[in-house]
N, C-alpha and C. Protein backbone atom coordinates (compact mmCIF):
# COMPACT_ATOMS: atom_id res chain seq x y z
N UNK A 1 0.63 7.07 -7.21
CA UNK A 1 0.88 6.62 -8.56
C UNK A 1 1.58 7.73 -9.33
N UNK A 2 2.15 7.32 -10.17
CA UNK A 2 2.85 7.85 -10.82
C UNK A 2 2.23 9.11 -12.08
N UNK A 3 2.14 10.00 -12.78
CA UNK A 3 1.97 10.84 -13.66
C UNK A 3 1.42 9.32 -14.66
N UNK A 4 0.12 9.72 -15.09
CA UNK A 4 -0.50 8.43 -16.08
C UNK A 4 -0.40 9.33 -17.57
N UNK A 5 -0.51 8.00 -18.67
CA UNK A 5 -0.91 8.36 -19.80
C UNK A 5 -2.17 7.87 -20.47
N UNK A 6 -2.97 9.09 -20.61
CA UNK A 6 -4.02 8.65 -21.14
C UNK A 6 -3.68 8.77 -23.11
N UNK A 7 -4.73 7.82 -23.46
CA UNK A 7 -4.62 8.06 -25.00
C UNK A 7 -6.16 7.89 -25.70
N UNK A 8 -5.91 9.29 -25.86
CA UNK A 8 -7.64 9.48 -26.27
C UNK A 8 -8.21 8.72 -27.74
N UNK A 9 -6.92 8.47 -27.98
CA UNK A 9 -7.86 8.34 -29.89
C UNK A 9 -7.95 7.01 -30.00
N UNK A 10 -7.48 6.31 -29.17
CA UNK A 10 -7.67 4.45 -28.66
C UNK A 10 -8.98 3.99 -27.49
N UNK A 11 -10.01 4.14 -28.58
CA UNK A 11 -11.49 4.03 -27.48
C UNK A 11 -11.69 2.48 -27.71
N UNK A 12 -11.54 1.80 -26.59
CA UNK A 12 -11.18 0.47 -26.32
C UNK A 12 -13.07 -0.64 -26.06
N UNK A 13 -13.59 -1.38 -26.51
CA UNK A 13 -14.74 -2.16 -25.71
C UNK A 13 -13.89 -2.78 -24.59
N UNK A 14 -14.93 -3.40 -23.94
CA UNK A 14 -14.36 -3.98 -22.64
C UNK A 14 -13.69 -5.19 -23.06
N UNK A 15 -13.56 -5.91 -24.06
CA UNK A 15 -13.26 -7.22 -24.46
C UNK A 15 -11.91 -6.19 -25.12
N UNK A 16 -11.84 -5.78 -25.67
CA UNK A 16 -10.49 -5.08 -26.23
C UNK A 16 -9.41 -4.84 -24.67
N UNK A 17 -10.12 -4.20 -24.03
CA UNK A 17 -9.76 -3.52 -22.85
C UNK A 17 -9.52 -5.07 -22.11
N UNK A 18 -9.69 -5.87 -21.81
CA UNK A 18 -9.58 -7.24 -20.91
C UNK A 18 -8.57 -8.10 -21.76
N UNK A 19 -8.54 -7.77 -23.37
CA UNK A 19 -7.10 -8.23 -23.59
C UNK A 19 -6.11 -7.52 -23.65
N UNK A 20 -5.96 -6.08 -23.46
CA UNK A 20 -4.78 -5.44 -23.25
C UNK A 20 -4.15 -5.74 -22.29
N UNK A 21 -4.94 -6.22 -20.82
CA UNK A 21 -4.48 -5.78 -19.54
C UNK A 21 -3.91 -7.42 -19.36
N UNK A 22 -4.72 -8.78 -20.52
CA UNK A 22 -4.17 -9.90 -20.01
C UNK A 22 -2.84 -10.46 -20.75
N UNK A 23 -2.28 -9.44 -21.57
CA UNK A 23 -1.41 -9.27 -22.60
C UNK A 23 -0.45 -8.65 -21.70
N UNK A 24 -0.52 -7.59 -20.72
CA UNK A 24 0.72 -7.20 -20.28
C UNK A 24 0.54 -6.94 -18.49
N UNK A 25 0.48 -7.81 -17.93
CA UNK A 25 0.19 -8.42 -16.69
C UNK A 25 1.35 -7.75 -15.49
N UNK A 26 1.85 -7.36 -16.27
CA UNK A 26 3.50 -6.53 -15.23
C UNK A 26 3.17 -5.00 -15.37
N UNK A 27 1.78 -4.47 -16.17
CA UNK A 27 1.02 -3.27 -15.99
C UNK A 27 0.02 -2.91 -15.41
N UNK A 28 -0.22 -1.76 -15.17
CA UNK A 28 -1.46 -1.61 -14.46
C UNK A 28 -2.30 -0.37 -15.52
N UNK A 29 -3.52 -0.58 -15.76
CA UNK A 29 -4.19 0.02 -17.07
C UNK A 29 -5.43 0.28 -16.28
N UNK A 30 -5.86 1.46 -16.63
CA UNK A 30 -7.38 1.99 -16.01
C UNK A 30 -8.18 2.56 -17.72
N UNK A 31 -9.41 3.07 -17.71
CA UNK A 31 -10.44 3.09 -18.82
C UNK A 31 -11.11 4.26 -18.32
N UNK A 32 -11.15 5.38 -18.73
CA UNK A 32 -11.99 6.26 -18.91
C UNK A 32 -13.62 6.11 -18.97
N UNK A 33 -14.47 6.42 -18.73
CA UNK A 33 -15.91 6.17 -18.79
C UNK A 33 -16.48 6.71 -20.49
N UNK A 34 -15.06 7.57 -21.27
CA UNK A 34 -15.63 7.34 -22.63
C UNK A 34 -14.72 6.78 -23.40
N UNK A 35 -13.84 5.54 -22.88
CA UNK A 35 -13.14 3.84 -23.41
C UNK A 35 -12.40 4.79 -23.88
N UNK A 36 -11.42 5.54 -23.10
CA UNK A 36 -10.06 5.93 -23.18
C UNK A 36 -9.00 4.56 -22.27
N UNK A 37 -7.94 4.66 -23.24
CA UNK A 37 -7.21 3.51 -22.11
C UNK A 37 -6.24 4.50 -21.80
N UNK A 38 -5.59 4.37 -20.34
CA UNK A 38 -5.18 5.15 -19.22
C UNK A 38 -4.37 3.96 -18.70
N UNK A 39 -2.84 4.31 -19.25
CA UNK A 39 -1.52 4.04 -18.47
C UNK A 39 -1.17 4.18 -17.58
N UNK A 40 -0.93 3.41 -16.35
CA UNK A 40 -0.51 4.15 -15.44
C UNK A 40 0.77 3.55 -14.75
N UNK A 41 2.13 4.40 -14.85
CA UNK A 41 2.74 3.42 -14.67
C UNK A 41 3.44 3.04 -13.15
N UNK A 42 4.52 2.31 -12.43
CA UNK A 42 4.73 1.97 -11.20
C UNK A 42 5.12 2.94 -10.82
N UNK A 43 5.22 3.14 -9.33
CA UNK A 43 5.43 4.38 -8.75
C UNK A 43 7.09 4.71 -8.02
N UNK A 44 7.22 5.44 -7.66
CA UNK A 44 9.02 5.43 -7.05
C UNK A 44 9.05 4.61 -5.98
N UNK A 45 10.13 4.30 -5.08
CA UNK A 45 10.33 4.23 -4.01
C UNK A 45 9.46 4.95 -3.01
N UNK A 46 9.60 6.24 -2.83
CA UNK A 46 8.84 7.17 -1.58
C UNK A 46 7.84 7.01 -1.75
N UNK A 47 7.18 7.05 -2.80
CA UNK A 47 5.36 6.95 -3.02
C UNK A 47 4.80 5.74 -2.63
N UNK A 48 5.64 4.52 -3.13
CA UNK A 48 5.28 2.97 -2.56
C UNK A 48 5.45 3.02 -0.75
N UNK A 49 6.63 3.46 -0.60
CA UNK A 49 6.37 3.58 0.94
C UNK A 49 5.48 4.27 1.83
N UNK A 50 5.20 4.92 0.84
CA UNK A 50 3.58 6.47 1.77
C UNK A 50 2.66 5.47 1.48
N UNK A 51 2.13 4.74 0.16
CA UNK A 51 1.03 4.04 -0.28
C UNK A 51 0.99 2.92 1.09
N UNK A 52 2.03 2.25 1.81
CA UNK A 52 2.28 1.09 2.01
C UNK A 52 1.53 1.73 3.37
N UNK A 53 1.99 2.90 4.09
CA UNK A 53 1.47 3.17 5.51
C UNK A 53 -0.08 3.54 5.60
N UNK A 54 -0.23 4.35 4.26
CA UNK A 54 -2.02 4.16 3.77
C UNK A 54 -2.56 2.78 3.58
N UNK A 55 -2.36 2.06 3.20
CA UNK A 55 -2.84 0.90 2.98
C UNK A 55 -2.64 -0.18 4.16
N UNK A 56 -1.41 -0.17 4.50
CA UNK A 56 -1.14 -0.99 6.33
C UNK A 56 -1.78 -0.23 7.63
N UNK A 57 -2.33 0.81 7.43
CA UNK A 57 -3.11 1.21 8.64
C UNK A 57 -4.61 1.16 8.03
N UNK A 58 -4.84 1.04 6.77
CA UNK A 58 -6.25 1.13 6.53
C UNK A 58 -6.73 -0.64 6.59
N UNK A 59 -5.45 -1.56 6.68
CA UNK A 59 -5.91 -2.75 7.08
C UNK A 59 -6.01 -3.16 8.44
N UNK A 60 -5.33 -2.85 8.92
CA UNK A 60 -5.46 -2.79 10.39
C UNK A 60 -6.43 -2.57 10.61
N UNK A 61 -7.42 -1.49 10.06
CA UNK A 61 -8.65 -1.28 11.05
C UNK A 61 -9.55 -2.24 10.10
N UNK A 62 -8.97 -2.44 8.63
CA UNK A 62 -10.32 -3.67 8.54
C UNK A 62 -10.74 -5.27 8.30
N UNK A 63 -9.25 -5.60 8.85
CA UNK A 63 -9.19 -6.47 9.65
C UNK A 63 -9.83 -6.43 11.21
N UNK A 64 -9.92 -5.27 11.75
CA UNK A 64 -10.64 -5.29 13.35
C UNK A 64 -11.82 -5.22 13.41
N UNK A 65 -12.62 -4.75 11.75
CA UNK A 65 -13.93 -4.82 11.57
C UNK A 65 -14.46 -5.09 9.99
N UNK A 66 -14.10 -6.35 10.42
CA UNK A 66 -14.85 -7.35 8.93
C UNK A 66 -16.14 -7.06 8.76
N UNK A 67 -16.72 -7.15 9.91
CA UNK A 67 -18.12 -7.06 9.93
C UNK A 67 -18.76 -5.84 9.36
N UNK A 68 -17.44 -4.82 8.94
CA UNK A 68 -18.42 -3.40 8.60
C UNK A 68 -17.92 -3.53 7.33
N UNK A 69 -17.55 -4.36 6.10
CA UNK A 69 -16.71 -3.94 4.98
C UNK A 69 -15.68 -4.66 4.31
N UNK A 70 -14.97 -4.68 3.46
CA UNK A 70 -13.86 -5.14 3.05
C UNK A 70 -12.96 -4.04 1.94
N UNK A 71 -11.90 -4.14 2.50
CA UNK A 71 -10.73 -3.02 2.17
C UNK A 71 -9.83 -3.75 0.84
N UNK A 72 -9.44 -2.33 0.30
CA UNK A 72 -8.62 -3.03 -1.21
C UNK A 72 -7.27 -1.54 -1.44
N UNK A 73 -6.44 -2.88 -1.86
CA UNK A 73 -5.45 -1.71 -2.39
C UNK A 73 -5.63 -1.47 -3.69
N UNK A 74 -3.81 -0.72 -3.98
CA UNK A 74 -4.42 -0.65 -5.44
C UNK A 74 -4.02 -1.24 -6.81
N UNK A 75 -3.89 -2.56 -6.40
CA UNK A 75 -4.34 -3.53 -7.50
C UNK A 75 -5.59 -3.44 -8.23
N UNK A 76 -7.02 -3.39 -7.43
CA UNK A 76 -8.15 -3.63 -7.99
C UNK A 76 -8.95 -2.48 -8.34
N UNK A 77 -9.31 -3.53 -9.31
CA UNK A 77 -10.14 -2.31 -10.60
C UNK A 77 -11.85 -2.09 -10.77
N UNK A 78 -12.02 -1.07 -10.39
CA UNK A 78 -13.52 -1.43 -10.12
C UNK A 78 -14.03 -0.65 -11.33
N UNK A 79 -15.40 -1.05 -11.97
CA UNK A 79 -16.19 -0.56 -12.61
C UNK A 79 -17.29 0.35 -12.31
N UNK A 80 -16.73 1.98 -12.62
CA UNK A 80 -18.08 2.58 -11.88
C UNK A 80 -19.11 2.52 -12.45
N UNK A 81 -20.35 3.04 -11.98
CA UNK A 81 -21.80 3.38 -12.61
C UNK A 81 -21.50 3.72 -14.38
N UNK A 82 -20.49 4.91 -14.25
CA UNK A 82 -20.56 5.45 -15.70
C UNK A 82 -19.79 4.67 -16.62
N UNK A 83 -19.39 3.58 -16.63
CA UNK A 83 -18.53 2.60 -17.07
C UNK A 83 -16.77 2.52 -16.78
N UNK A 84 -16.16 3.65 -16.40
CA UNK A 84 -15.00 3.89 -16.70
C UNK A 84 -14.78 2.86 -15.31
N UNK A 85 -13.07 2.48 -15.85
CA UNK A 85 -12.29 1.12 -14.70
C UNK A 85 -11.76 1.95 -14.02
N UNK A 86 -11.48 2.25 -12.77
CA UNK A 86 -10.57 3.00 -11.82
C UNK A 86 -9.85 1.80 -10.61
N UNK A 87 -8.93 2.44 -10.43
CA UNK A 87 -7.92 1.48 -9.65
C UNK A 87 -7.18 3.02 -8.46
N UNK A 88 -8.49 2.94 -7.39
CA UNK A 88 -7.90 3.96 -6.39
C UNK A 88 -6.62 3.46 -5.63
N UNK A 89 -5.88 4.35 -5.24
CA UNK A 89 -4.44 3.59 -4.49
C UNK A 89 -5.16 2.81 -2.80
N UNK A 90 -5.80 3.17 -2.54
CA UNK A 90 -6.56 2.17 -1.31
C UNK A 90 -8.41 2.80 -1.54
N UNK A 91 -9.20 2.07 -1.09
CA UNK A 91 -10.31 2.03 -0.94
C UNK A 91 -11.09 0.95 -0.01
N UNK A 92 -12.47 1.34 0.35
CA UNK A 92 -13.36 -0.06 0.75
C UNK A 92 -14.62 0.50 0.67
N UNK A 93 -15.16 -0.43 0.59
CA UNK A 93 -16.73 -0.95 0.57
C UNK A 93 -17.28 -1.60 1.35
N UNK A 94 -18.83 -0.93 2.03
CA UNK A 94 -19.31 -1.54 2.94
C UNK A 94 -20.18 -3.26 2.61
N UNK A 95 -20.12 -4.04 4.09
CA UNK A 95 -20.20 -5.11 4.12
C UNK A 95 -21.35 -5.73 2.96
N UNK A 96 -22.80 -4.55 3.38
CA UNK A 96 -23.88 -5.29 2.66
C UNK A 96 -23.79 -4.77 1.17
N UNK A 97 -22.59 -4.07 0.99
CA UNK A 97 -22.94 -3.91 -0.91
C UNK A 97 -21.73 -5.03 -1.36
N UNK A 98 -20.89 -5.21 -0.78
CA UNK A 98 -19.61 -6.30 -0.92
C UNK A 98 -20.67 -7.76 -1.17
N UNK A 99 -21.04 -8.23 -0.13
CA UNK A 99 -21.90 -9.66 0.30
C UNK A 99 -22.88 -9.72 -1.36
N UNK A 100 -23.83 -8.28 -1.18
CA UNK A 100 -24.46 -8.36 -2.35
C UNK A 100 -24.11 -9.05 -3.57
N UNK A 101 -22.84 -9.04 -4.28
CA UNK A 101 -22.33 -9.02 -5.16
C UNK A 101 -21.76 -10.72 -5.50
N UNK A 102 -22.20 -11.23 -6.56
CA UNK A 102 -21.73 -12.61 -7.09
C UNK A 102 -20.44 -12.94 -6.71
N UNK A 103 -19.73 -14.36 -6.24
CA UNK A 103 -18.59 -14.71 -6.31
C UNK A 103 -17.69 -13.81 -7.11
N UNK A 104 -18.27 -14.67 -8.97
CA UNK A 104 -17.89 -13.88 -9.93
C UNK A 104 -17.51 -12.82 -10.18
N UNK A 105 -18.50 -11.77 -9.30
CA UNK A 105 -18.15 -10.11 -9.44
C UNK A 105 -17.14 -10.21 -8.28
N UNK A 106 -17.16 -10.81 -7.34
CA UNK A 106 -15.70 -10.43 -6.46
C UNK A 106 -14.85 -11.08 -7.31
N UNK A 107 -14.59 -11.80 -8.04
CA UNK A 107 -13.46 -12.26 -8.32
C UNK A 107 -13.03 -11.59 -9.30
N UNK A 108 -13.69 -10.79 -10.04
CA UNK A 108 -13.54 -10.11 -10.85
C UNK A 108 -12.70 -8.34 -11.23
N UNK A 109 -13.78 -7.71 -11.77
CA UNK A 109 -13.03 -6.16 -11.88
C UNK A 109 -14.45 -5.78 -11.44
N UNK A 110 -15.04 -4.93 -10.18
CA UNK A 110 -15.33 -5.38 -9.19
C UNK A 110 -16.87 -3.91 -9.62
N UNK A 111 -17.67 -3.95 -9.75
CA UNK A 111 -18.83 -3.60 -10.43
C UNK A 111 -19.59 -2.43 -9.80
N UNK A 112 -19.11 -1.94 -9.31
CA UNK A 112 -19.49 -0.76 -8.11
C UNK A 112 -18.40 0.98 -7.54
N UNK A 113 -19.18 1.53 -7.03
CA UNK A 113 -17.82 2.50 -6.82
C UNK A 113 -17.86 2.51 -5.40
N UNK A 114 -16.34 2.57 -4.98
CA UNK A 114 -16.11 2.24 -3.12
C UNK A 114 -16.95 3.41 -2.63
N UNK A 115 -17.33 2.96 -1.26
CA UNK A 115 -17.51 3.83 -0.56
C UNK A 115 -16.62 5.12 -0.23
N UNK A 116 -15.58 4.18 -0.03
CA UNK A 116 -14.07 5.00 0.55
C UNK A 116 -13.39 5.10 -0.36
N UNK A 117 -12.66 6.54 -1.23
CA UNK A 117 -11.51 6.07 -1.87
C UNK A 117 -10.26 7.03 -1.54
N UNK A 118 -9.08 6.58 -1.72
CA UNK A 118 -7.83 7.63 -1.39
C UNK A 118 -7.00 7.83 -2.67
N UNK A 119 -6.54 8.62 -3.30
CA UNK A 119 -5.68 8.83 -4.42
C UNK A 119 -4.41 9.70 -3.25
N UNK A 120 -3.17 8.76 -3.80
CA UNK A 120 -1.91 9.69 -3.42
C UNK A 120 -0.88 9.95 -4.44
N UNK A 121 -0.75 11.85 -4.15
CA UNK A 121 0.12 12.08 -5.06
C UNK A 121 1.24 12.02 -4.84
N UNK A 122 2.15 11.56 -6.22
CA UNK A 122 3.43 11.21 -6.19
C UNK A 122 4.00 12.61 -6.61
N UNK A 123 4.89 12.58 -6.73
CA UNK A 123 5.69 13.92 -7.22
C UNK A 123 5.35 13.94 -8.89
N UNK A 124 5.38 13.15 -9.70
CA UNK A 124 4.79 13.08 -10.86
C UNK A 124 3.66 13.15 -11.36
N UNK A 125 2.53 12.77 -10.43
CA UNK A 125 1.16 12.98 -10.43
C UNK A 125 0.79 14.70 -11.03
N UNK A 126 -0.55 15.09 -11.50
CA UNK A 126 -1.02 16.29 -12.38
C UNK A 126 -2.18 15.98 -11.06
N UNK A 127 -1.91 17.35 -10.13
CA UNK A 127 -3.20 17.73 -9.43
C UNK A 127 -4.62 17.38 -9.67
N UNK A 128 -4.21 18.32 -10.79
CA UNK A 128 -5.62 18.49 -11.65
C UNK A 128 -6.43 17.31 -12.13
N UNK A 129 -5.55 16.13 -12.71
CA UNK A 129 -6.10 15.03 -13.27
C UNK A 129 -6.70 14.14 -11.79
N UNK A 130 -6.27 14.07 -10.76
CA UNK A 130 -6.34 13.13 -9.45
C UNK A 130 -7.86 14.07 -9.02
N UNK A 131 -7.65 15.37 -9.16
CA UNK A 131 -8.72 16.22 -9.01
C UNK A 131 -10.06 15.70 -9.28
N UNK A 132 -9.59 15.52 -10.58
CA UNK A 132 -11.06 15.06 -11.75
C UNK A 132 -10.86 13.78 -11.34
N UNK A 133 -10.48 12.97 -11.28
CA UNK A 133 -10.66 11.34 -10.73
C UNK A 133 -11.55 11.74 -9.50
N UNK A 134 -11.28 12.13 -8.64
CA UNK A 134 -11.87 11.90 -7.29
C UNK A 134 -13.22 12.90 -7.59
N UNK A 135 -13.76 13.68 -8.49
CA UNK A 135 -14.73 14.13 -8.31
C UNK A 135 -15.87 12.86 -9.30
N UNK A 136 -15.42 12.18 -10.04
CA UNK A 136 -15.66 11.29 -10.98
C UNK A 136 -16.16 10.30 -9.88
N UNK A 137 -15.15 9.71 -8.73
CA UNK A 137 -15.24 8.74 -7.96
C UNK A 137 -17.11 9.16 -7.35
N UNK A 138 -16.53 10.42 -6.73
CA UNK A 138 -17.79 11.30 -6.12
C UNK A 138 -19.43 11.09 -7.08
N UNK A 139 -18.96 11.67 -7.87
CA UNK A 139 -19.82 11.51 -8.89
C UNK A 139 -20.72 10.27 -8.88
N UNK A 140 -20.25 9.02 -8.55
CA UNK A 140 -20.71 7.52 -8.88
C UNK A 140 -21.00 6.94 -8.01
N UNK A 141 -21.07 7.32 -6.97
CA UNK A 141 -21.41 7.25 -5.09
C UNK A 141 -20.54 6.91 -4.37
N UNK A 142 -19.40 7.56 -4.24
CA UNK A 142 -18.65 7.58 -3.31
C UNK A 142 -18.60 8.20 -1.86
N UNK A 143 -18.57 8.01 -0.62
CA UNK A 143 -19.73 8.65 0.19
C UNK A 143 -18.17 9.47 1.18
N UNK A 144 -16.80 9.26 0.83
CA UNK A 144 -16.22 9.55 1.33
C UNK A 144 -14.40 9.48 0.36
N UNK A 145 -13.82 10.61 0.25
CA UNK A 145 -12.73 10.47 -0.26
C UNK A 145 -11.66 11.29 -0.20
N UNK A 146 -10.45 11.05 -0.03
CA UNK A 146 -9.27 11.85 0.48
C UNK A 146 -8.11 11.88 -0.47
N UNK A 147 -7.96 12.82 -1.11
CA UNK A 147 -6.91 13.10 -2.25
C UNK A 147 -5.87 13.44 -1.25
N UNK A 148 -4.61 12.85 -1.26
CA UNK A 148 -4.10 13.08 -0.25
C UNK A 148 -2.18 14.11 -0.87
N UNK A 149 -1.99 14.94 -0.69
CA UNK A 149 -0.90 15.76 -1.30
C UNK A 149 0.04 16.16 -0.68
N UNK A 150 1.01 15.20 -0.55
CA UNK A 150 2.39 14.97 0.19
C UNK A 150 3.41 16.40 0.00
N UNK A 151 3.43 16.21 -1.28
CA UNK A 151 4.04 17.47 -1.41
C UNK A 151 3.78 18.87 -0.96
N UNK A 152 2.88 19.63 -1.20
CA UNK A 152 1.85 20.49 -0.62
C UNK A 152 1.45 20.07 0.74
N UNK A 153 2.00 18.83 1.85
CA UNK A 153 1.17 18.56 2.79
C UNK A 153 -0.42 18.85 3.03
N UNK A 154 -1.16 18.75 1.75
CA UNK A 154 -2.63 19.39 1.94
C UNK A 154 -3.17 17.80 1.48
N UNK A 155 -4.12 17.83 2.27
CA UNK A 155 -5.40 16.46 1.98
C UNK A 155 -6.44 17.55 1.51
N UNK A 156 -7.39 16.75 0.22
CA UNK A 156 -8.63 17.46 -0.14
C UNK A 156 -9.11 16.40 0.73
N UNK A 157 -10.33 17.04 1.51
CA UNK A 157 -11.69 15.69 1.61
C UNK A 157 -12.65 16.07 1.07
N UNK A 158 -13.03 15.15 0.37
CA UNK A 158 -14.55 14.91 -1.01
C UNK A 158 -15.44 14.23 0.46
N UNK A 159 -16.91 15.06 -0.26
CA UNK A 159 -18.03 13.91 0.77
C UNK A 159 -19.02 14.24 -0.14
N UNK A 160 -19.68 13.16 -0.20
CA UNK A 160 -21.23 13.31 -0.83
C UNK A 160 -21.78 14.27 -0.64
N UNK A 161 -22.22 14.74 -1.81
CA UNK A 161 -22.94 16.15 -1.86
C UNK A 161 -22.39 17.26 -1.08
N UNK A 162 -20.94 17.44 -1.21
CA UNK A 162 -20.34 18.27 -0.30
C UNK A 162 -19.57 19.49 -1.17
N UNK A 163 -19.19 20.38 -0.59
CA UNK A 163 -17.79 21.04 -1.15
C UNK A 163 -16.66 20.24 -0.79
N UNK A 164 -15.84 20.13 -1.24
CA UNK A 164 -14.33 19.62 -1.16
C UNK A 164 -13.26 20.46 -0.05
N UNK A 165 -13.51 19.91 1.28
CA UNK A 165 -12.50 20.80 2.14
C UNK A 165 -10.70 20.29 1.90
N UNK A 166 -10.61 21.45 2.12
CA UNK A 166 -8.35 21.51 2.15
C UNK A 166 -8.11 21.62 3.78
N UNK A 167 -7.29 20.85 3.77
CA UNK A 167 -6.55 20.80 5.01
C UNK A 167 -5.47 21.18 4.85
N UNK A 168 -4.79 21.40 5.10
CA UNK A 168 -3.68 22.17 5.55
C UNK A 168 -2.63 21.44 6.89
N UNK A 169 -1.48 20.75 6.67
CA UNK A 169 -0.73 19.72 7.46
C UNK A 169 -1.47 19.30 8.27
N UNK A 170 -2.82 18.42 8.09
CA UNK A 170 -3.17 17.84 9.28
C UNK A 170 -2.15 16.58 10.07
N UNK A 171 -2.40 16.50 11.05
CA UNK A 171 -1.66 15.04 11.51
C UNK A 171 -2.48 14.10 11.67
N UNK A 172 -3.30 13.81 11.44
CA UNK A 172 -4.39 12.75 11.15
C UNK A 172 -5.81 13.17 10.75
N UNK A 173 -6.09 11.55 10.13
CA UNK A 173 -7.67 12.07 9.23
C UNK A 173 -8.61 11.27 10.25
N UNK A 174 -9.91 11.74 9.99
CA UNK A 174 -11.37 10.36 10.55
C UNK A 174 -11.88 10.02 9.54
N UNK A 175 -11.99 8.60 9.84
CA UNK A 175 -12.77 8.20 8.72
C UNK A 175 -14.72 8.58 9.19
N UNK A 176 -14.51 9.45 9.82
CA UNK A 176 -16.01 9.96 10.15
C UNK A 176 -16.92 8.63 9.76
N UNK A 177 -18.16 8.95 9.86
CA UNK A 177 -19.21 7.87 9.58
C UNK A 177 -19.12 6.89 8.70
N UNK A 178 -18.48 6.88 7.99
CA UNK A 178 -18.05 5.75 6.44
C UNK A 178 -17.27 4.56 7.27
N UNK A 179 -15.76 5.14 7.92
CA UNK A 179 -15.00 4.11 8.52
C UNK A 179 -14.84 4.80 10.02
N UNK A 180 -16.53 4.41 10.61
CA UNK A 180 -16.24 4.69 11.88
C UNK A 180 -14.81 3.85 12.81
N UNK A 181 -14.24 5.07 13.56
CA UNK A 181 -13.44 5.21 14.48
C UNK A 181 -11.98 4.56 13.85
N UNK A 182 -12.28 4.40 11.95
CA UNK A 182 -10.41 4.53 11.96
C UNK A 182 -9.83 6.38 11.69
N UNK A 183 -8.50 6.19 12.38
CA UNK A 183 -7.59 7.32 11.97
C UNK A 183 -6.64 6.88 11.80
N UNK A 184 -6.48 8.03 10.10
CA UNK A 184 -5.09 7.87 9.63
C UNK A 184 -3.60 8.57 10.09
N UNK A 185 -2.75 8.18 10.45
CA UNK A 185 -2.18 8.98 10.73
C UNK A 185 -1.04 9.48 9.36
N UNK A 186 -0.83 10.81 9.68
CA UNK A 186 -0.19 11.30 8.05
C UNK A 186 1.42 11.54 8.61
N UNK A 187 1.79 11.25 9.69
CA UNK A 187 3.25 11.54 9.87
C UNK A 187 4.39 10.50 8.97
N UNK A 188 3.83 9.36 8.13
CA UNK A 188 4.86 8.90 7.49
C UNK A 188 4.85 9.20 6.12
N UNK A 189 3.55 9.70 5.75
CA UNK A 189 3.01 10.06 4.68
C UNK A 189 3.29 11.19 4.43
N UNK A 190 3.58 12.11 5.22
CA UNK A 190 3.90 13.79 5.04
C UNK A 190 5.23 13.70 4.90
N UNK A 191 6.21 12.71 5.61
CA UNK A 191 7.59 12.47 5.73
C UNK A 191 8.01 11.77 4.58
């Protein structure tokens, strides 16, 4: 995604916030957990194509295992614990907290924080801000997450109750215990 704008002095309710986003439908809008509204706008060419190989290999594997989960790009907006809307560039959630959840709440802006989430930086993206997103994600039970930094070829990996390891040009990730036996591979993503 692209470098976002947040605007602090516009603290939105959720009914404020649900008509902004049904007012301009060709945007994509995220919410701070203290009802900041957060612009975010479409991304370049190269970034849609890195997003596309993150997201087409993270379906691949969950399509091969429905049974463990269901995978989301980043259209959808989930509501964490602390209220704020986040819209990770791919994520998923395991089967029995997905099933748990009302029609309604799937059909919805989706009431939980993924298990899995990935943020990728674009060349416009602020480190620092994707930083604080993914420790936020962490924060709200996220049990696994990969800030992933094309430019820098460095992936952070976030884990529950963890320090935050740097990699350094890996050529592929594991989804270790969260998304047993998928790997990502980063050669189109680094390219």
């Amino acid at each position: 995604m692209n470098s976002s704008l947040t605007i602090n002095s516009l603290k939105l309710s959720d009914a404020e916030f649900e008509r902004i986003v049904r007012a301009n439908p060709e945007s994509n809008f995220e919410q701070t957990a203290a009802g900041d509204l957060v612009i975010v706008p479409p991304t370049g060419g190269t970034s849609s194509r890195k997003n596309r190989s993150l997201t087409g290999q993270l379906d691949t594997w969950v399509e091969a295992n429905l049974n463990l989960g269901e995978g989301f790009d980043s259209n959808v907006l989930f509501v964490l614990p602390n209220g704020a809307k986040r819209s990770p560039d791919a994520s998923w959630v395991e089967r029995r907290r997905w099933d748990a959840l009302t029609p309604q709440q799937q059909d919805g802006y989706v009431p939980l924080c993924p298990d899995f989430v990935v943020e990728l930086r674009s060349p416009t993206d602020s480190l620092e801000e994707l930083q604080m997103k993914m420790r936020e994600y962490m924060d709200n039970g996220a049990r696994l997450g990969w800030l992933i930094n094309p430019q820098d070829r460095q992936i952070e990996i976030s884990r529950l109750g963890q320090q935050v390891e740097v990699l350094q040009s890996p050529i592929t990730l594991s989804g270790e215990d969260v998304l047993t036996g998928f790997v990502l591979n980063l050669q189109r993503i680094f390219n």
